[in-house]
PDB file of N, CA and C in Angstrom:
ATOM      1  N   UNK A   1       0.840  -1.164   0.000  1.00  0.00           N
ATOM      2  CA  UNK A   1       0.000   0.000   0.000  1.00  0.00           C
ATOM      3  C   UNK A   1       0.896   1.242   0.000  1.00  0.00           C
ATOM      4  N   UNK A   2       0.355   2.463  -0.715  1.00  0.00           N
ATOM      5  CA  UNK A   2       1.476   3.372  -1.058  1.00  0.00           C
ATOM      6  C   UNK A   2       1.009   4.289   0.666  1.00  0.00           C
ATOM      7  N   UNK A   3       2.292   4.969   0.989  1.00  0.00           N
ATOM      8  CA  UNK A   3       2.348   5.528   1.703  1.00  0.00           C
ATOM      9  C   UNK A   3       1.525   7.251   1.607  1.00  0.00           C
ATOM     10  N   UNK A   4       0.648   8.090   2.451  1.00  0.00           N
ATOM     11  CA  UNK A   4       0.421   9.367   2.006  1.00  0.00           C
ATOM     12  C   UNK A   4       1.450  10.172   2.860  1.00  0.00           C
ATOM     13  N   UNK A   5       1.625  10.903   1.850  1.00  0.00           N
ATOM     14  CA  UNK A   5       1.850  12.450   3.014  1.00  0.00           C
ATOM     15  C   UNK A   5       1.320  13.441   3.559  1.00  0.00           C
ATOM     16  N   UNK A   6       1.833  13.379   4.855  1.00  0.00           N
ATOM     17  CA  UNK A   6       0.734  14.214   5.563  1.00  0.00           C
ATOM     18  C   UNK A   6       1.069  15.562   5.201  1.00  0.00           C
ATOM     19  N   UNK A   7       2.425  16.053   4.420  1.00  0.00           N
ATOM     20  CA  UNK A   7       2.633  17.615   4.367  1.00  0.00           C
ATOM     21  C   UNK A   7       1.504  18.142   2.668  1.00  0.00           C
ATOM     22  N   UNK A   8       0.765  19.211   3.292  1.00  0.00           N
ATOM     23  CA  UNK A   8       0.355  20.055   2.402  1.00  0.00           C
ATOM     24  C   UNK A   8       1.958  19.666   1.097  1.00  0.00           C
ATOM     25  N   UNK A   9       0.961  19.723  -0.072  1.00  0.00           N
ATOM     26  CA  UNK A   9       1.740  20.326  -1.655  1.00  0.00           C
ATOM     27  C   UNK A   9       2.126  21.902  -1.346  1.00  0.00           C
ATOM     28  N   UNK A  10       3.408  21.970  -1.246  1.00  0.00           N
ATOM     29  CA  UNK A  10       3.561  23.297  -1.713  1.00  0.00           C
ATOM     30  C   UNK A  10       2.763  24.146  -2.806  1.00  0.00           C
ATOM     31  N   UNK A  11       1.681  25.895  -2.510  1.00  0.00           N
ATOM     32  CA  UNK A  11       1.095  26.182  -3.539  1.00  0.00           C
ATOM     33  C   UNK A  11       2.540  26.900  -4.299  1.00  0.00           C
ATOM     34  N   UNK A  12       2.453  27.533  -5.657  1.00  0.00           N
ATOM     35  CA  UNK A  12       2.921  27.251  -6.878  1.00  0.00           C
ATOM     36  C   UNK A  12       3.190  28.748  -6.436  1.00  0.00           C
ATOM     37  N   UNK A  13       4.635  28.973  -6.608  1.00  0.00           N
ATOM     38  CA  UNK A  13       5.196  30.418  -6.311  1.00  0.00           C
ATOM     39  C   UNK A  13       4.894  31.280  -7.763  1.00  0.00           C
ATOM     40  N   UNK A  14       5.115  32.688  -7.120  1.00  0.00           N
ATOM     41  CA  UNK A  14       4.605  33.651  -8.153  1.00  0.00           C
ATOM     42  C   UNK A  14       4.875  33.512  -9.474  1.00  0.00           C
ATOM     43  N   UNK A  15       6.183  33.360  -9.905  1.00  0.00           N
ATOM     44  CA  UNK A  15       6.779  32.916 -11.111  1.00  0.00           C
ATOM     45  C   UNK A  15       5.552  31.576 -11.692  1.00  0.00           C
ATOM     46  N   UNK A  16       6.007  30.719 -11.004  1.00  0.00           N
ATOM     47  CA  UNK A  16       5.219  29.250 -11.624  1.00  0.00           C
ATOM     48  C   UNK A  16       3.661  29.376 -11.800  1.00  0.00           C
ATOM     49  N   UNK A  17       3.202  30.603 -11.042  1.00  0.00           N
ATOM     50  CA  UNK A  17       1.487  31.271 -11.692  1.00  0.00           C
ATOM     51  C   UNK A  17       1.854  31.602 -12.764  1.00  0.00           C
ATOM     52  N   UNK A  18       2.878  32.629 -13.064  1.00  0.00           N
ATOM     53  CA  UNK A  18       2.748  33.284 -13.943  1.00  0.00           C
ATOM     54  C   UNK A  18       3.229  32.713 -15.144  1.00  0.00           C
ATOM     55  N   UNK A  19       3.902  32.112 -15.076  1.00  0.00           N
ATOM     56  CA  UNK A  19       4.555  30.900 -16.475  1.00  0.00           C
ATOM     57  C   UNK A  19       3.250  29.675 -17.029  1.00  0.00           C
ATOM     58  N   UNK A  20       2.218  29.487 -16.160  1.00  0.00           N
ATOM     59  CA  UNK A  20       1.325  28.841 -16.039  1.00  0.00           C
ATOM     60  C   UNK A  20       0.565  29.486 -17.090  1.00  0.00           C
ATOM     61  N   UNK A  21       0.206  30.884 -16.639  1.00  0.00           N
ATOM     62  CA  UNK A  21      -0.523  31.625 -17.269  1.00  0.00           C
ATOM     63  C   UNK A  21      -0.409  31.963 -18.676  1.00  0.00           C
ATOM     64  N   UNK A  22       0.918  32.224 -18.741  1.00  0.00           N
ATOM     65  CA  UNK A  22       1.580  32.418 -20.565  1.00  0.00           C
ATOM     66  C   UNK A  22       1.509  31.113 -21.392  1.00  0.00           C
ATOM     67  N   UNK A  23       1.698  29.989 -20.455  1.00  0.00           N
ATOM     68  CA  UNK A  23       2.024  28.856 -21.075  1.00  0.00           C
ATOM     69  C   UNK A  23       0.576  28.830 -21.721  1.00  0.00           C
ATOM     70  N   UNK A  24      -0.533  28.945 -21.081  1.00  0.00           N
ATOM     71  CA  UNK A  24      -2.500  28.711 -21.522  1.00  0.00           C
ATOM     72  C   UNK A  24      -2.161  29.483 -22.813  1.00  0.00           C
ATOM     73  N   UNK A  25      -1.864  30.980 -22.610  1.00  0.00           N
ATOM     74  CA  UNK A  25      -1.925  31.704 -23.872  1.00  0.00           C
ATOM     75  C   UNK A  25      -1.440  31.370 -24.902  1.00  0.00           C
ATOM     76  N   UNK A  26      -0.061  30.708 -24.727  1.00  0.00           N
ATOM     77  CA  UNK A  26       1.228  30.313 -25.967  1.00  0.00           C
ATOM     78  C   UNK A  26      -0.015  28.891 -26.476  1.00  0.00           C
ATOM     79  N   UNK A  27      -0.323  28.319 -25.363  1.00  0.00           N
ATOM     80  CA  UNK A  27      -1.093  26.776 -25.884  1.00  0.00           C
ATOM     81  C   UNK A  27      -2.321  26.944 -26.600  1.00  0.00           C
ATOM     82  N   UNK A  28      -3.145  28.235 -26.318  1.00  0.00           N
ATOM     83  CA  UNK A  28      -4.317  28.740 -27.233  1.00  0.00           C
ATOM     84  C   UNK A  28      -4.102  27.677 -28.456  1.00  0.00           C
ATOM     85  N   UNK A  29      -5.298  27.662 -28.902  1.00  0.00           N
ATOM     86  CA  UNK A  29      -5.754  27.062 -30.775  1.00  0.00           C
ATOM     87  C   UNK A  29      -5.702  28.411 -31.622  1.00  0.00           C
ATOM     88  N   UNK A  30      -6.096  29.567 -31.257  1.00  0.00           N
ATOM     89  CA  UNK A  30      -5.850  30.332 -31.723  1.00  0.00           C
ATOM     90  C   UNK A  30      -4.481  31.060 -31.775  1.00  0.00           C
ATOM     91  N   UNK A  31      -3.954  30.908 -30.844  1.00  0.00           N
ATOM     92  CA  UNK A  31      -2.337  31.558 -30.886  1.00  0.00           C
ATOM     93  C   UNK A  31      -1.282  30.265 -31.883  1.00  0.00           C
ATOM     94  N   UNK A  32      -1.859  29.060 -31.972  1.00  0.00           N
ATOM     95  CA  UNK A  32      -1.237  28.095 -32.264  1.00  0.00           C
ATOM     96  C   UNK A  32      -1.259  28.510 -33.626  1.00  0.00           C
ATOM     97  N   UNK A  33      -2.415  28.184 -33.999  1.00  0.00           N
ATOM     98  CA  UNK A  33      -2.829  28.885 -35.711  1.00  0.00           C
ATOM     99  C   UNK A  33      -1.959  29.553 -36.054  1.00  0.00           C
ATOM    100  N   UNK A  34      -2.000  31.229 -35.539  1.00  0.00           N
ATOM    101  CA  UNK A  34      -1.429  32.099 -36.242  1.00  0.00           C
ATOM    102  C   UNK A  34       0.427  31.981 -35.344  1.00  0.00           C
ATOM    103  N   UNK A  35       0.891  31.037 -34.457  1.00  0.00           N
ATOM    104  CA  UNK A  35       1.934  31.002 -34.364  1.00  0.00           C
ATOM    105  C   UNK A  35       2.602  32.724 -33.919  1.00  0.00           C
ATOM    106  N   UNK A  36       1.658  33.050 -33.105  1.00  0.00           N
ATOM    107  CA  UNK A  36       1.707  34.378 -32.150  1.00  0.00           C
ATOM    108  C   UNK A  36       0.624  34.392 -30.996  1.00  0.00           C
ATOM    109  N   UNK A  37       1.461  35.037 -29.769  1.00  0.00           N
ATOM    110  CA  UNK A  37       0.415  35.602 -29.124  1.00  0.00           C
ATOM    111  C   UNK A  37       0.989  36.758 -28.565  1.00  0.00           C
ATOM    112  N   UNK A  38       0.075  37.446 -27.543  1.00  0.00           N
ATOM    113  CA  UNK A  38       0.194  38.801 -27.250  1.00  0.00           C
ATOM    114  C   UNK A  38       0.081  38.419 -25.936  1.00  0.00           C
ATOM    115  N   UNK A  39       0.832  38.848 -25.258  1.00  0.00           N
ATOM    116  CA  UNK A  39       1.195  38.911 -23.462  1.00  0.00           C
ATOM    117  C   UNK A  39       0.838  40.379 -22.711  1.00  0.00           C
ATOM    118  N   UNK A  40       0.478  40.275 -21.425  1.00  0.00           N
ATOM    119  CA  UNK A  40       0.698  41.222 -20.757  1.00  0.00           C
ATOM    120  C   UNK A  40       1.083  40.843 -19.084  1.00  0.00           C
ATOM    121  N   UNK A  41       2.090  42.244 -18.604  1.00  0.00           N
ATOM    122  CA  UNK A  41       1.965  41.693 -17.336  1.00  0.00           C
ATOM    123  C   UNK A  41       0.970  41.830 -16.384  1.00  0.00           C
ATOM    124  N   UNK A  42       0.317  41.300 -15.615  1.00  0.00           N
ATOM    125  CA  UNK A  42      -0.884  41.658 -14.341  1.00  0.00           C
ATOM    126  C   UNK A  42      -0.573  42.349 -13.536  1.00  0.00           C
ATOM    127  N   UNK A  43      -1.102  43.585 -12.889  1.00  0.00           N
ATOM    128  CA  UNK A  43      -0.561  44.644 -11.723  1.00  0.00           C
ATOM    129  C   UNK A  43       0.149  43.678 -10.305  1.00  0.00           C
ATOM    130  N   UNK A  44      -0.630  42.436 -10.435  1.00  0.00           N
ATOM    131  CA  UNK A  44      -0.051  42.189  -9.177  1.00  0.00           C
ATOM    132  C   UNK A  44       0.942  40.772  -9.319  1.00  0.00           C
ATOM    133  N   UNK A  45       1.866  40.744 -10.553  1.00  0.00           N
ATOM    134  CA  UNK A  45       2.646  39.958 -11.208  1.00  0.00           C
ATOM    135  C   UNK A  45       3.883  40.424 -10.829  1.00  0.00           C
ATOM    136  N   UNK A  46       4.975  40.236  -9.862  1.00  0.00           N
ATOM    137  CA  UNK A  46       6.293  41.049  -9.990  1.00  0.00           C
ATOM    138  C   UNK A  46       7.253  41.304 -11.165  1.00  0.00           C
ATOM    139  N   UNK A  47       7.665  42.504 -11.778  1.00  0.00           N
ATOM    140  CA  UNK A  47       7.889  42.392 -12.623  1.00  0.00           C
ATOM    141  C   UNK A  47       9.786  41.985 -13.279  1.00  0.00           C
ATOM    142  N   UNK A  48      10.280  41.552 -11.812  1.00  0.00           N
ATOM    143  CA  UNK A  48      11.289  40.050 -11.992  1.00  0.00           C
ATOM    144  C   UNK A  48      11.018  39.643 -12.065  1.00  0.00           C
ATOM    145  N   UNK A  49      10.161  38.471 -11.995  1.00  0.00           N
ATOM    146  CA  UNK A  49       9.282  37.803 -12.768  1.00  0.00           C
ATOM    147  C   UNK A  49       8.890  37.373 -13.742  1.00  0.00           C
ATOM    148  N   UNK A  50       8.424  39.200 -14.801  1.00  0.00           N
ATOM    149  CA  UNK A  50       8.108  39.256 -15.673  1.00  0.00           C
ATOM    150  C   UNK A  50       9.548  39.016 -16.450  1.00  0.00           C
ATOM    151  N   UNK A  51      10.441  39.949 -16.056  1.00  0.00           N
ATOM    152  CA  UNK A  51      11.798  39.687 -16.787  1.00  0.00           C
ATOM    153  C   UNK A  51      12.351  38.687 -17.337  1.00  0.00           C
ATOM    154  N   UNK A  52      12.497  37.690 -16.278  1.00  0.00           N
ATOM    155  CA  UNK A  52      12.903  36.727 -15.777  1.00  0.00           C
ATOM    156  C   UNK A  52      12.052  35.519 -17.195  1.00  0.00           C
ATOM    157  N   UNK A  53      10.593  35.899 -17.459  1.00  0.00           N
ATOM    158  CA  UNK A  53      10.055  35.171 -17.810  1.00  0.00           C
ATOM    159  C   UNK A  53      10.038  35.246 -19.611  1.00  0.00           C
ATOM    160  N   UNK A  54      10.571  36.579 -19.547  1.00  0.00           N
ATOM    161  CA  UNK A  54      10.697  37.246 -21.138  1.00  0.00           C
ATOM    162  C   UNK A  54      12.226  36.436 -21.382  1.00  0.00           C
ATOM    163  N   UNK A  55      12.787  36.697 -20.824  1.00  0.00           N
ATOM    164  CA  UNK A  55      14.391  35.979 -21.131  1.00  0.00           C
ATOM    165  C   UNK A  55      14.211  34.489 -21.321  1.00  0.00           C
ATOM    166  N   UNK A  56      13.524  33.799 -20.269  1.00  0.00           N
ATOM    167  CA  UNK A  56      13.536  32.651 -21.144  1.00  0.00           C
ATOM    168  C   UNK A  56      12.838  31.980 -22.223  1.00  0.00           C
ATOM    169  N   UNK A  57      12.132  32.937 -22.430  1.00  0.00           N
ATOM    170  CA  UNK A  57      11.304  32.843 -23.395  1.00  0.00           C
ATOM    171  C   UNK A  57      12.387  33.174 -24.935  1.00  0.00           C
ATOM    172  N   UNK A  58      12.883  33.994 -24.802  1.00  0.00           N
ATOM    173  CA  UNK A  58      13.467  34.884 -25.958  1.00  0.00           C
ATOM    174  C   UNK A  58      14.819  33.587 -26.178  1.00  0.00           C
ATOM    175  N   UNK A  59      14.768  33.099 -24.983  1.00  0.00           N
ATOM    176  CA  UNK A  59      16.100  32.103 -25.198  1.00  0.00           C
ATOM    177  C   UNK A  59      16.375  30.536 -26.781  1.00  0.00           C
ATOM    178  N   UNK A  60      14.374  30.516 -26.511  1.00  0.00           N
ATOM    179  CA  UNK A  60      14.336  29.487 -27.148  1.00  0.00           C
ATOM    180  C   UNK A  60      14.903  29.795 -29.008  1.00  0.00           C
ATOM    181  N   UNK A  61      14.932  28.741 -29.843  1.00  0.00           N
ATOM    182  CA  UNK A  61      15.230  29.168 -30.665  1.00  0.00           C
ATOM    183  C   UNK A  61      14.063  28.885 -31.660  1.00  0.00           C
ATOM    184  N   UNK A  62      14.293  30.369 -32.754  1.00  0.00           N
ATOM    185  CA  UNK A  62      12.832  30.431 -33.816  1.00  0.00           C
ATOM    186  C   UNK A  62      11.857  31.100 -32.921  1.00  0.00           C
ATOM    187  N   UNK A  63      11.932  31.604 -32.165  1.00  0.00           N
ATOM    188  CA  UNK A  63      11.002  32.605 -31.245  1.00  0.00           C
ATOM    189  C   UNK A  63      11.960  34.429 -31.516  1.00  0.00           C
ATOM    190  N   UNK A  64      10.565  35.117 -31.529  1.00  0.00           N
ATOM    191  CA  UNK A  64      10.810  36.366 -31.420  1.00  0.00           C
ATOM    192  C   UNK A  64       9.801  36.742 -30.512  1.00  0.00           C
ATOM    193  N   UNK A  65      10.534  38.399 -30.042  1.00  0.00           N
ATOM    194  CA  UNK A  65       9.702  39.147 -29.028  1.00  0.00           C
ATOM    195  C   UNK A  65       9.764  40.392 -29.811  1.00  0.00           C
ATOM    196  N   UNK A  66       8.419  40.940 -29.476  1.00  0.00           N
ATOM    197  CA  UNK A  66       8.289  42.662 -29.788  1.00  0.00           C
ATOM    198  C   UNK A  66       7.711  42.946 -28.825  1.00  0.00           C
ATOM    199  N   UNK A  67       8.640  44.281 -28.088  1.00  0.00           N
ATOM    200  CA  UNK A  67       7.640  44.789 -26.861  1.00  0.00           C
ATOM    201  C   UNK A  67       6.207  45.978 -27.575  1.00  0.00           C
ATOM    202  N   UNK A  68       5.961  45.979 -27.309  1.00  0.00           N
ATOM    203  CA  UNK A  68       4.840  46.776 -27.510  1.00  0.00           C
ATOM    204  C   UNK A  68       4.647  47.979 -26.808  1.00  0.00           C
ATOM    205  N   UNK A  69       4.345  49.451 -27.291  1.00  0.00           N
ATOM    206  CA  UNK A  69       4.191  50.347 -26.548  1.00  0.00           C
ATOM    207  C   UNK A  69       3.414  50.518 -25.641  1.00  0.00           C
ATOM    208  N   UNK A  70       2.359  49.628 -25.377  1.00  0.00           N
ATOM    209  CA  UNK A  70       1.008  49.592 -24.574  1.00  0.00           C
ATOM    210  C   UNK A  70       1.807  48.871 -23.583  1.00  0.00           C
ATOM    211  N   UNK A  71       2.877  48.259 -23.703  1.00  0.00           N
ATOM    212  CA  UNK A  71       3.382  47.676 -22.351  1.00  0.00           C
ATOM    213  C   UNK A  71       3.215  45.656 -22.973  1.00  0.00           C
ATOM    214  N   UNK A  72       2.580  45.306 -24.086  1.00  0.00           N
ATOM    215  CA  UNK A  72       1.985  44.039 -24.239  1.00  0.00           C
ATOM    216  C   UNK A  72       3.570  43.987 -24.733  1.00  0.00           C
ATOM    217  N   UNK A  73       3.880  42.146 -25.136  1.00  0.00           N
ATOM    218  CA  UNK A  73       4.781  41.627 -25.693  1.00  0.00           C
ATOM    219  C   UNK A  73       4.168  40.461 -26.390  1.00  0.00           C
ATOM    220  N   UNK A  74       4.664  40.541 -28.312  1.00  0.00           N
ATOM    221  CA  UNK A  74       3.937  39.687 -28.980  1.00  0.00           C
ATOM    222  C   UNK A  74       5.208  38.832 -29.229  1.00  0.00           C
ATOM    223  N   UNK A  75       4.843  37.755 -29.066  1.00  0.00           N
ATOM    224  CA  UNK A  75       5.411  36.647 -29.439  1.00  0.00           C
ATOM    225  C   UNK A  75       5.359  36.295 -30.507  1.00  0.00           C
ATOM    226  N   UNK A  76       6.365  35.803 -31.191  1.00  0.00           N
ATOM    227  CA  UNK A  76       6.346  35.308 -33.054  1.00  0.00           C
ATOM    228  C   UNK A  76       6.931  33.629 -32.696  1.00  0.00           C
ATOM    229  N   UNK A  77       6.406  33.075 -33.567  1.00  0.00           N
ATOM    230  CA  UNK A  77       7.181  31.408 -33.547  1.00  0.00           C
ATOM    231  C   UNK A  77       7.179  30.557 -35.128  1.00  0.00           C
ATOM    232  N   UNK A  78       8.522  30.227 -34.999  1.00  0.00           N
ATOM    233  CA  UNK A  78       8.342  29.610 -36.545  1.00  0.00           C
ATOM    234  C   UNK A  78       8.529  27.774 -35.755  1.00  0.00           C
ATOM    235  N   UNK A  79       7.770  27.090 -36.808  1.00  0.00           N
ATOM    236  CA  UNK A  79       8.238  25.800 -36.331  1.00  0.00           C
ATOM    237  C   UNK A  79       9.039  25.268 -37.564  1.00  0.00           C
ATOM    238  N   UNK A  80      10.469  24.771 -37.422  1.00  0.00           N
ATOM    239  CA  UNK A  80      10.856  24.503 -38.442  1.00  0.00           C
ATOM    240  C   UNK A  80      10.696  22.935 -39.066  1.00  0.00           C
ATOM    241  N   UNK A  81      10.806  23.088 -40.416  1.00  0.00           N
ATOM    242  CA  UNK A  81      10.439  21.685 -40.896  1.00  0.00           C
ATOM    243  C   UNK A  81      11.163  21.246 -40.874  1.00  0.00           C
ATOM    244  N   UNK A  82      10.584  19.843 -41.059  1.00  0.00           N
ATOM    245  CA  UNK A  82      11.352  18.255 -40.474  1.00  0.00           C
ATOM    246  C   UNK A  82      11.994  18.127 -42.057  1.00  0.00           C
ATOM    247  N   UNK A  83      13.526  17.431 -42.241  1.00  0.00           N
ATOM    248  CA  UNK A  83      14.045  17.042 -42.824  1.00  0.00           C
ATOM    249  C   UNK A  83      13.841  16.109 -43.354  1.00  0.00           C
TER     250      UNK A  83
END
């Protein structure tokens, strides 16, 4: 019989909300389609965080960022073809 634990799950620190949150948007059917989406940060999102979350984002490769003057950041993505 499997053992339980009695300790509470740690809840999901600010970062891991907020990567949660982009990740729904990036996973959209509609963002998938057009292989963009549009981000923003939430007032009560820290915005190391936000930094933090743009960099690794920008890290991947075939991804672009445009910040946006409204404060949004659109994401571009190419998927490259298979050989």
């Amino acid at each position: 019989m499997a053992k339980s634990s009695c300790a509470a799950p740690t809840p999901p620190d600010a970062y891991q909300r907020l990567a949660v949150r982009v990740q729904k948007i990036i996973n959209s059917t509609n963002a998938q389609k057009t292989k963009a989406a549009l981000i923003f940060r939430l007032p009560q999102e820290p915005e190391e965080e936000w930094a933090r979350l743009l960099e690794e984002i920008a890290e991947n490769d075939n991804v672009t960022l445009a910040y946006r003057d409204d404060g949004g950041v659109q994401i571009f993505w190419v998927v490259p073809k298979e050989e």
